[in-house]
N, C-alpha and C. Protein backbone atom coordinates (compact mmCIF):
# COMPACT_ATOMS: atom_id res chain seq x y z
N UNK A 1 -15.78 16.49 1.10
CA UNK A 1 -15.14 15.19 1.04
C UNK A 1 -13.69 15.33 1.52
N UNK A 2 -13.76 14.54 2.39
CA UNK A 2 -11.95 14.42 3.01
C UNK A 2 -10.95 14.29 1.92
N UNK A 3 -9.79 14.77 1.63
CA UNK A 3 -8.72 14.04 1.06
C UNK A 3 -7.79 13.31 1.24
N UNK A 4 -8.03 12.66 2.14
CA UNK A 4 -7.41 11.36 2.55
C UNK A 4 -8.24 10.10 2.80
N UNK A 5 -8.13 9.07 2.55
CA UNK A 5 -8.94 7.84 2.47
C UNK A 5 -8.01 6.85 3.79
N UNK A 6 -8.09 6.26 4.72
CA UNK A 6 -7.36 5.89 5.80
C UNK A 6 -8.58 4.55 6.03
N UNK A 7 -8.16 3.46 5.56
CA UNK A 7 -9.04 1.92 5.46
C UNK A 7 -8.33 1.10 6.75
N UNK A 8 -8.86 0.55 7.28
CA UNK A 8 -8.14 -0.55 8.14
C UNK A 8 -8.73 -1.76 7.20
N UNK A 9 -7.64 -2.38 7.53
CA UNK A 9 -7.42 -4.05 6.82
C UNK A 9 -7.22 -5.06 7.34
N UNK A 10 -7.40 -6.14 7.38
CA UNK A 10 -6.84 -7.19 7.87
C UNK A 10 -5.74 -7.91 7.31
N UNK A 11 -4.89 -7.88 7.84
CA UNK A 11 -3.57 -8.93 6.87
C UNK A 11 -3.01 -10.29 7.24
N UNK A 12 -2.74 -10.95 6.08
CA UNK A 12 -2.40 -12.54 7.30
C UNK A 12 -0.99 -12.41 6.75
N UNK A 13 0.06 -12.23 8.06
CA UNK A 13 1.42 -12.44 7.76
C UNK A 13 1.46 -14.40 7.75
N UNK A 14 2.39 -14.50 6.41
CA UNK A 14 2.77 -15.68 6.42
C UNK A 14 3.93 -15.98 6.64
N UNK A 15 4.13 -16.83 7.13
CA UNK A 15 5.04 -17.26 8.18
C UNK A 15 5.45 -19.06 8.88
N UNK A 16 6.42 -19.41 8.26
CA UNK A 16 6.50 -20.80 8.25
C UNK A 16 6.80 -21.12 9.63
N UNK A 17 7.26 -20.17 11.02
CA UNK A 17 7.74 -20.54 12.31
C UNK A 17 7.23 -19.20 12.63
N UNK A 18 6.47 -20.06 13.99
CA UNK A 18 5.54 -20.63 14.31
C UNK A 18 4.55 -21.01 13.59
N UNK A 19 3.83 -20.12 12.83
CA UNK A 19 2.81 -19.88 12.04
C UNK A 19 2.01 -18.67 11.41
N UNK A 20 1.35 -18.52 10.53
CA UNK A 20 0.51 -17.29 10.55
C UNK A 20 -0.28 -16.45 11.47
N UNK A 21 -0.19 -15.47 11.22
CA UNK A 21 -0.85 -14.69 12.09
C UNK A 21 -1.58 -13.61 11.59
N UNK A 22 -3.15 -13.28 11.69
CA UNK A 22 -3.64 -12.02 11.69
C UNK A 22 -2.75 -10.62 12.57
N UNK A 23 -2.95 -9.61 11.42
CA UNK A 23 -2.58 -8.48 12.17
C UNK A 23 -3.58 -7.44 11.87
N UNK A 24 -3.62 -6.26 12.31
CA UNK A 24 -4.25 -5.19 11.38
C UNK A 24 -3.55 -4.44 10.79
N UNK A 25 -4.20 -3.96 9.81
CA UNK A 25 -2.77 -3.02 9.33
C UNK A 25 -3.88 -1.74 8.48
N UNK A 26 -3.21 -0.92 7.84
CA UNK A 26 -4.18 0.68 7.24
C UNK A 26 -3.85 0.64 5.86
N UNK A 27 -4.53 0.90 5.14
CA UNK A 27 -4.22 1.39 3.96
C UNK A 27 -4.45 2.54 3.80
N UNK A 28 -3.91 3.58 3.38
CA UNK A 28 -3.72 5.11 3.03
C UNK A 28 -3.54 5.67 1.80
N UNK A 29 -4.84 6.54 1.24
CA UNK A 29 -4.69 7.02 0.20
C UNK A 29 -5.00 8.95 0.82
N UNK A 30 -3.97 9.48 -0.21
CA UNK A 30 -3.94 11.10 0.00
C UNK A 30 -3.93 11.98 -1.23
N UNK A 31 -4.82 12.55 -1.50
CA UNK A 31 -5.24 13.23 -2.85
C UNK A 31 -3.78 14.07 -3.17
N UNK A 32 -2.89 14.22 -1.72
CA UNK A 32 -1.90 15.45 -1.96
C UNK A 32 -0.39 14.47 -3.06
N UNK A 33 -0.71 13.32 -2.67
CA UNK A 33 0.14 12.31 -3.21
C UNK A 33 -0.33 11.47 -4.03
N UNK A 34 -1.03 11.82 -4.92
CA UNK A 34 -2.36 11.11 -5.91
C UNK A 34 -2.01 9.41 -6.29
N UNK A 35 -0.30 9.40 -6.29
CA UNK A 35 0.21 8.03 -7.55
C UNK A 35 0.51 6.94 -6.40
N UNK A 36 0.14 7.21 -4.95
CA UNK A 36 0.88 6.72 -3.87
C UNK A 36 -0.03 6.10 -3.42
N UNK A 37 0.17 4.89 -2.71
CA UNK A 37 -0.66 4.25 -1.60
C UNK A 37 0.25 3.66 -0.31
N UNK A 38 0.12 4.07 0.71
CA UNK A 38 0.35 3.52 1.99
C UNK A 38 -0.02 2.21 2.28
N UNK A 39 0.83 1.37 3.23
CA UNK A 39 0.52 0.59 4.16
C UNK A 39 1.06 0.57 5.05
N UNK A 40 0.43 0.47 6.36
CA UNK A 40 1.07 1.02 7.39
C UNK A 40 0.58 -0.69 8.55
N UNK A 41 1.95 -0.74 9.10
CA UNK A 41 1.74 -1.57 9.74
C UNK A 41 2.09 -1.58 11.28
N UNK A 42 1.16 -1.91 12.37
CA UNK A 42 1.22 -0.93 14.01
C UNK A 42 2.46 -2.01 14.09
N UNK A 43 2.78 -0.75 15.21
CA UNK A 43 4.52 -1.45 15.75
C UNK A 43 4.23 -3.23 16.51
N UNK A 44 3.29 -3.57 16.87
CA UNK A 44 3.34 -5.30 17.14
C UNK A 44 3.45 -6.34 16.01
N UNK A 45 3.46 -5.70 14.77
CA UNK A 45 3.69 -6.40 13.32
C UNK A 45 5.14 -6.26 13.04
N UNK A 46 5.64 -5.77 13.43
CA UNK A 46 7.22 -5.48 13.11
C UNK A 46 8.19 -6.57 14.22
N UNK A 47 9.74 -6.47 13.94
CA UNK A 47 10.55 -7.14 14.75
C UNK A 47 11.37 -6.05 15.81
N UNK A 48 11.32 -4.86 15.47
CA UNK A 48 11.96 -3.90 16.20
C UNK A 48 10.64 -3.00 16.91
N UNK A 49 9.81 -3.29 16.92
CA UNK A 49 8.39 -2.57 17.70
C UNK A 49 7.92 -1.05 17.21
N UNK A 50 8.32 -0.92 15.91
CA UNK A 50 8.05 0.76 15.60
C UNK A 50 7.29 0.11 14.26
N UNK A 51 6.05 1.26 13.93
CA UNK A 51 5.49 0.93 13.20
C UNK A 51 6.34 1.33 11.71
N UNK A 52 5.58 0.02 10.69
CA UNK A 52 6.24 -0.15 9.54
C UNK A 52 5.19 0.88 8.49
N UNK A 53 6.05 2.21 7.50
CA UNK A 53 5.03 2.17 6.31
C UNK A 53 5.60 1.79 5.04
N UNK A 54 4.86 1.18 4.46
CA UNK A 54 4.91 1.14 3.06
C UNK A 54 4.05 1.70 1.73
N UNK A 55 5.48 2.55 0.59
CA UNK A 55 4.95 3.17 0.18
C UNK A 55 5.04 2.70 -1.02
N UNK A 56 4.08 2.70 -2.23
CA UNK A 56 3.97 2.12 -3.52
C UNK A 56 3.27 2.75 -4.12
N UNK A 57 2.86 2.17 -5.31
CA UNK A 57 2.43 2.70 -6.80
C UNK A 57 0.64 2.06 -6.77
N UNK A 58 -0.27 2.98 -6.79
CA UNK A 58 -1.66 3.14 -6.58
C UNK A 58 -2.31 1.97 -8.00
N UNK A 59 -1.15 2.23 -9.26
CA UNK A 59 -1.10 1.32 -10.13
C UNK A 59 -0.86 0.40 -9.81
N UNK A 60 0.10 -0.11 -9.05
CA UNK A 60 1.01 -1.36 -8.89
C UNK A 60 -0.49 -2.27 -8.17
N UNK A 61 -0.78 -1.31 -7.25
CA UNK A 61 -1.67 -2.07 -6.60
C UNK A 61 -3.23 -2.85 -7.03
N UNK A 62 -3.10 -1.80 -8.38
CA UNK A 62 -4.39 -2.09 -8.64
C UNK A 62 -4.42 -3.33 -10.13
N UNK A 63 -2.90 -3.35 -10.95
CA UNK A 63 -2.28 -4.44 -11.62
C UNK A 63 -1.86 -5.76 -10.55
N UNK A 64 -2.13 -5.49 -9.51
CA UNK A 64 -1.35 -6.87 -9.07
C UNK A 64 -2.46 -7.87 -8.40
N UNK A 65 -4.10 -7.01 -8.29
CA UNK A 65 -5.49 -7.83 -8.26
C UNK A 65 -5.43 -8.72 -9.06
N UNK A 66 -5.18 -8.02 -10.66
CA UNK A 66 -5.37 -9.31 -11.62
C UNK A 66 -4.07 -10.03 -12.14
N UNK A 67 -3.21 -9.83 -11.76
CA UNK A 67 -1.92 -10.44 -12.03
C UNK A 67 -0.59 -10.50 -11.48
N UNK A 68 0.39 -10.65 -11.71
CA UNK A 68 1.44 -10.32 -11.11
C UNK A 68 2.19 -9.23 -11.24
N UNK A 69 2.54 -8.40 -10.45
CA UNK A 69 3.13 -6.90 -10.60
C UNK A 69 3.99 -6.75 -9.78
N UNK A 70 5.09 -5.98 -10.23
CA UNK A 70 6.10 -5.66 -9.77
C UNK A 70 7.59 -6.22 -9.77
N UNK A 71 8.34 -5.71 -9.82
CA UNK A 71 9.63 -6.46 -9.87
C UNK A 71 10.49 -6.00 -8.86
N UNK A 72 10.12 -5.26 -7.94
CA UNK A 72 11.13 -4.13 -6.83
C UNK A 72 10.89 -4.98 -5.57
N UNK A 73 10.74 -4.07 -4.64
CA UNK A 73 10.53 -3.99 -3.82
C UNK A 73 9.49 -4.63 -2.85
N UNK A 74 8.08 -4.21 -4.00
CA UNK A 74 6.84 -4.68 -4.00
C UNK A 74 6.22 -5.13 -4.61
N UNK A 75 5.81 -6.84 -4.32
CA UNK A 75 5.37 -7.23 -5.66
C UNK A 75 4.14 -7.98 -4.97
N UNK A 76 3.15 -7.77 -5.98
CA UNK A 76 1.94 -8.44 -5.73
C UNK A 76 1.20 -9.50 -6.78
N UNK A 77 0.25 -9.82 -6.16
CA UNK A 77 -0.26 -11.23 -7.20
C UNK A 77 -1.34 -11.61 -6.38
N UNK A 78 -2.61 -12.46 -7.55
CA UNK A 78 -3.81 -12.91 -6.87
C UNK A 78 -3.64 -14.17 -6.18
N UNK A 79 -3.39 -14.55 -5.27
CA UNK A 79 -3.34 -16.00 -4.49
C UNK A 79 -4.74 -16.83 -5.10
N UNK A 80 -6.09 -16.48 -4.82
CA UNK A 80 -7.15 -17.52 -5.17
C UNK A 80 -8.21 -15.90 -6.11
N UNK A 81 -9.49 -16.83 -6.33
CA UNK A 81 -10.15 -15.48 -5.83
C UNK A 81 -10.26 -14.93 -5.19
N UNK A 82 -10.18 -14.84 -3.89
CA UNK A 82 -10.63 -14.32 -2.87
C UNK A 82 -9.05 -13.02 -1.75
N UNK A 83 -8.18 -13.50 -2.41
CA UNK A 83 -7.39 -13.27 -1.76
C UNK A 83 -5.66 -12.50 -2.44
N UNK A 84 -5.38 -11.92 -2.38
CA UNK A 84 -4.12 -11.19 -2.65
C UNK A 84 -2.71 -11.31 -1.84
N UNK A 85 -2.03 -11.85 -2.33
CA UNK A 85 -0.24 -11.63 -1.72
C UNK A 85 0.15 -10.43 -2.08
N UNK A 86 0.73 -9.83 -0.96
CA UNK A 86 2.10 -8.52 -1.03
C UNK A 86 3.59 -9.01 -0.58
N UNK A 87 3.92 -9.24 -0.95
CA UNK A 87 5.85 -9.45 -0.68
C UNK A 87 6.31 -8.24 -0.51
N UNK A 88 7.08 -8.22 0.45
CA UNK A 88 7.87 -6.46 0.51
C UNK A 88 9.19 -7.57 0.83
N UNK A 89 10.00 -6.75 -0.17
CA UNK A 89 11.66 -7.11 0.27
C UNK A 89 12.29 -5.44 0.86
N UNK A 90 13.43 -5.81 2.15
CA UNK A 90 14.05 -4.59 2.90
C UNK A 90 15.65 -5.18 2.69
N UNK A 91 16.35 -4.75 3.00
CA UNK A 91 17.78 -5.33 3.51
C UNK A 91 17.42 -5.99 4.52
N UNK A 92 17.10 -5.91 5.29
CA UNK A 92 17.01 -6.87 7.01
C UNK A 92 16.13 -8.20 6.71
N UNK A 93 15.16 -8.22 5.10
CA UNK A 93 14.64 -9.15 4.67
C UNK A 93 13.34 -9.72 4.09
N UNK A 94 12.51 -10.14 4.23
CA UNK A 94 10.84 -10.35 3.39
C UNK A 94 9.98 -10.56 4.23
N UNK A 95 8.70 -9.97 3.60
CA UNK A 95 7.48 -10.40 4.63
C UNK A 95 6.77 -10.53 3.40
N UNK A 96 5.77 -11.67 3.81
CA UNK A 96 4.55 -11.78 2.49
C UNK A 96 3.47 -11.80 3.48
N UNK A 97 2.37 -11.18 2.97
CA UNK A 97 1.43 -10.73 3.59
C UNK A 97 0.10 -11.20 2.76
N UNK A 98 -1.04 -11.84 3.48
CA UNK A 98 -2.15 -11.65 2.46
C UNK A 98 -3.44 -11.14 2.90
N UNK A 99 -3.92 -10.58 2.00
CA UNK A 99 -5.35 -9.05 1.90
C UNK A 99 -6.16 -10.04 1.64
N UNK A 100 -7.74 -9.87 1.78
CA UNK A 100 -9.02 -10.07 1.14
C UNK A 100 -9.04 -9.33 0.19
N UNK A 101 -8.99 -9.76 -1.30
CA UNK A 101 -9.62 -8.94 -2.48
C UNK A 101 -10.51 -8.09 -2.29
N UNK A 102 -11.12 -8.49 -1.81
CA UNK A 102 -12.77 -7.50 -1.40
C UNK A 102 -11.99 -6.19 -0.88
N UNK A 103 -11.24 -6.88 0.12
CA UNK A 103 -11.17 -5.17 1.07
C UNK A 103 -10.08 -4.26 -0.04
N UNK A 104 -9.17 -4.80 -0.63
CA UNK A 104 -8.36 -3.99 -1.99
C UNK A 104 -9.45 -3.54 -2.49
N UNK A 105 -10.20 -3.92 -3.43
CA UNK A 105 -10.93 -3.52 -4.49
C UNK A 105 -11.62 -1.98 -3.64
N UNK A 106 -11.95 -2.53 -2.44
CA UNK A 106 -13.39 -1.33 -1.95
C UNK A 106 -12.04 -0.04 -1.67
N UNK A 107 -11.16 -0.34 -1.51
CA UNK A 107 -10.07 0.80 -1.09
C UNK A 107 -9.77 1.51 -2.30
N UNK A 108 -9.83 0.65 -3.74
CA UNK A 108 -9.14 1.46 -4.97
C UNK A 108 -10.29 2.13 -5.34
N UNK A 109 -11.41 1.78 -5.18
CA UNK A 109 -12.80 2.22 -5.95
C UNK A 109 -12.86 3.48 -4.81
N UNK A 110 -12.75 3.53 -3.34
CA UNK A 110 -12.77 4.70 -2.74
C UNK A 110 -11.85 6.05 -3.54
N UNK A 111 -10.57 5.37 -3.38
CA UNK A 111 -9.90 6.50 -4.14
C UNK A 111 -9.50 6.85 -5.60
N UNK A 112 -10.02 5.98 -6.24
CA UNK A 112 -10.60 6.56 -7.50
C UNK A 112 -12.03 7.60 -7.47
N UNK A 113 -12.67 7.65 -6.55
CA UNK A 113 -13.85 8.62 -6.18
C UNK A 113 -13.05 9.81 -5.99
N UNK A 114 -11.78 9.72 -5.25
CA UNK A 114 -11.45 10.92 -5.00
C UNK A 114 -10.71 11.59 -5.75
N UNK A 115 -9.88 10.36 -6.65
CA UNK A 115 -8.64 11.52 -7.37
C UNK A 115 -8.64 10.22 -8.73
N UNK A 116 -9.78 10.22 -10.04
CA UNK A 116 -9.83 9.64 -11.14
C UNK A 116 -8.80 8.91 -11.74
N UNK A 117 -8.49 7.69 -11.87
CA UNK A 117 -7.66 7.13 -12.83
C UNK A 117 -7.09 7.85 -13.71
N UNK A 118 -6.02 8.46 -14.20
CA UNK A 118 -5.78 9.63 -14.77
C UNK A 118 -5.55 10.93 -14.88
N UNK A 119 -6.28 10.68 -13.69
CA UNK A 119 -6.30 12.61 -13.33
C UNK A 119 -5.40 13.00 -12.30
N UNK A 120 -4.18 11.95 -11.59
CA UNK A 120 -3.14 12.10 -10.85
C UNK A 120 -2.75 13.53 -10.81
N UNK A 121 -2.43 13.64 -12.39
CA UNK A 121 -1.02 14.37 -12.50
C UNK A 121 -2.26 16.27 -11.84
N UNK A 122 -3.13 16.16 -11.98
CA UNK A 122 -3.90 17.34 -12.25
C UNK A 122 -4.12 17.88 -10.25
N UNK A 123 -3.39 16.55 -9.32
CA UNK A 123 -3.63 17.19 -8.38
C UNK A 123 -2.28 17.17 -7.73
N UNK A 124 -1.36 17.52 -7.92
CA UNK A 124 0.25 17.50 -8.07
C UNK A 124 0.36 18.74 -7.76
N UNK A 125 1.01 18.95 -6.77
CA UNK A 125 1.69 20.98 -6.25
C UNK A 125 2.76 20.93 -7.16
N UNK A 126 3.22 20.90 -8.13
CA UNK A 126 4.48 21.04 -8.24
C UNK A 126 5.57 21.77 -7.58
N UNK A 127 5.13 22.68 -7.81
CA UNK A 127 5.98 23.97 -7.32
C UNK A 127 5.94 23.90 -5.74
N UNK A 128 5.43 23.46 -5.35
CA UNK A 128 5.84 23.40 -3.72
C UNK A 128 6.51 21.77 -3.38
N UNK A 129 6.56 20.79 -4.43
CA UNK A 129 7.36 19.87 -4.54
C UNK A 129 8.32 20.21 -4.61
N UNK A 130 8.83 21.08 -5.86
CA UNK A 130 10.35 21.60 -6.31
C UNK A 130 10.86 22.92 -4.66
N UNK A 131 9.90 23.33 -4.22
CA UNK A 131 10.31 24.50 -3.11
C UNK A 131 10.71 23.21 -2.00
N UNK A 132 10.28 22.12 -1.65
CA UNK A 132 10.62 21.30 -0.60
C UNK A 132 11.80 20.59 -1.06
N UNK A 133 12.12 20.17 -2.27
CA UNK A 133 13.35 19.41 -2.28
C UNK A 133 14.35 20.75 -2.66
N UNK A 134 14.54 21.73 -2.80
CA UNK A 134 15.17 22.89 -2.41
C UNK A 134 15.86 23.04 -1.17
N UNK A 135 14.23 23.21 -0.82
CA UNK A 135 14.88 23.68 1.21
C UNK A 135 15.85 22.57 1.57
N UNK A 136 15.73 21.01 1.06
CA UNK A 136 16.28 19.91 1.78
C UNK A 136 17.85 20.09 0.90
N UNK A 137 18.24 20.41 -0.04
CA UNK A 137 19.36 20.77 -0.49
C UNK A 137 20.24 20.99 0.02
């Protein structure tokens, strides 16, 4: 079994001028980073043409299906059934984005196959965490 989970998604940027727009975008899960989830968005979704990632809490994501989560950076919430908002705030400013529930859910249930609700901390290098923020010292 791979340890990385790499989903393509569909996202609808919302957007009051012109209008909405489909984009694609990835979701990324990595057993080496157990508490983390990616979103990665290709450089034609952005305003400066380089692709965007975003990095968050595997929790956050999976509290903000059924409710509202977050107070940072990244905050999420259920729009209908069917559907999920992500807000990302930057300095340069906000994007709200919305997922199909369906395709969240099948992404968290993938990587809960790989690295258990709980069992984060058990696939953690430490020590080659603490040797990398060393070297960067």
């Amino acid at each position: 079994m791979s340890s990385v989970i790499d989903q393509a998604v569909q996202a609808r940027l919302i957007a009051t001028a012109p209008r909405s727009q489909v984009i694609p975008a990835s979701l990324r899960y990595d057993r080496a980073d157990p508490f983390a989830v990616r979103l990665v968005f290709p450089p034609a979704a952005s305003l400066d043409g380089a692709e965007v990632t975003w990095t968050f809490g595997r929790e956050l994501l999976e509290e903000g299906l059924h409710g509202a989560a977050g107070a940072g950076d990244v905050q999420i919430w259920p729009y209908d059934d069917e559907d999920v908002v992500i807000e990302f705030h930057a300095v340069g400013g906000m994007a709200v984005v919305q997922f199909e529930t369906q395709e969240l859910r099948a992404f968290l249930t993938q990587s809960y196959e790989l690295v258990a609700k709980g069992d984060e901390a058990r696939h953690l290098d430490v020590e080659a965490d603490l040797a990398a923020l060393l070297r960067e010292a």
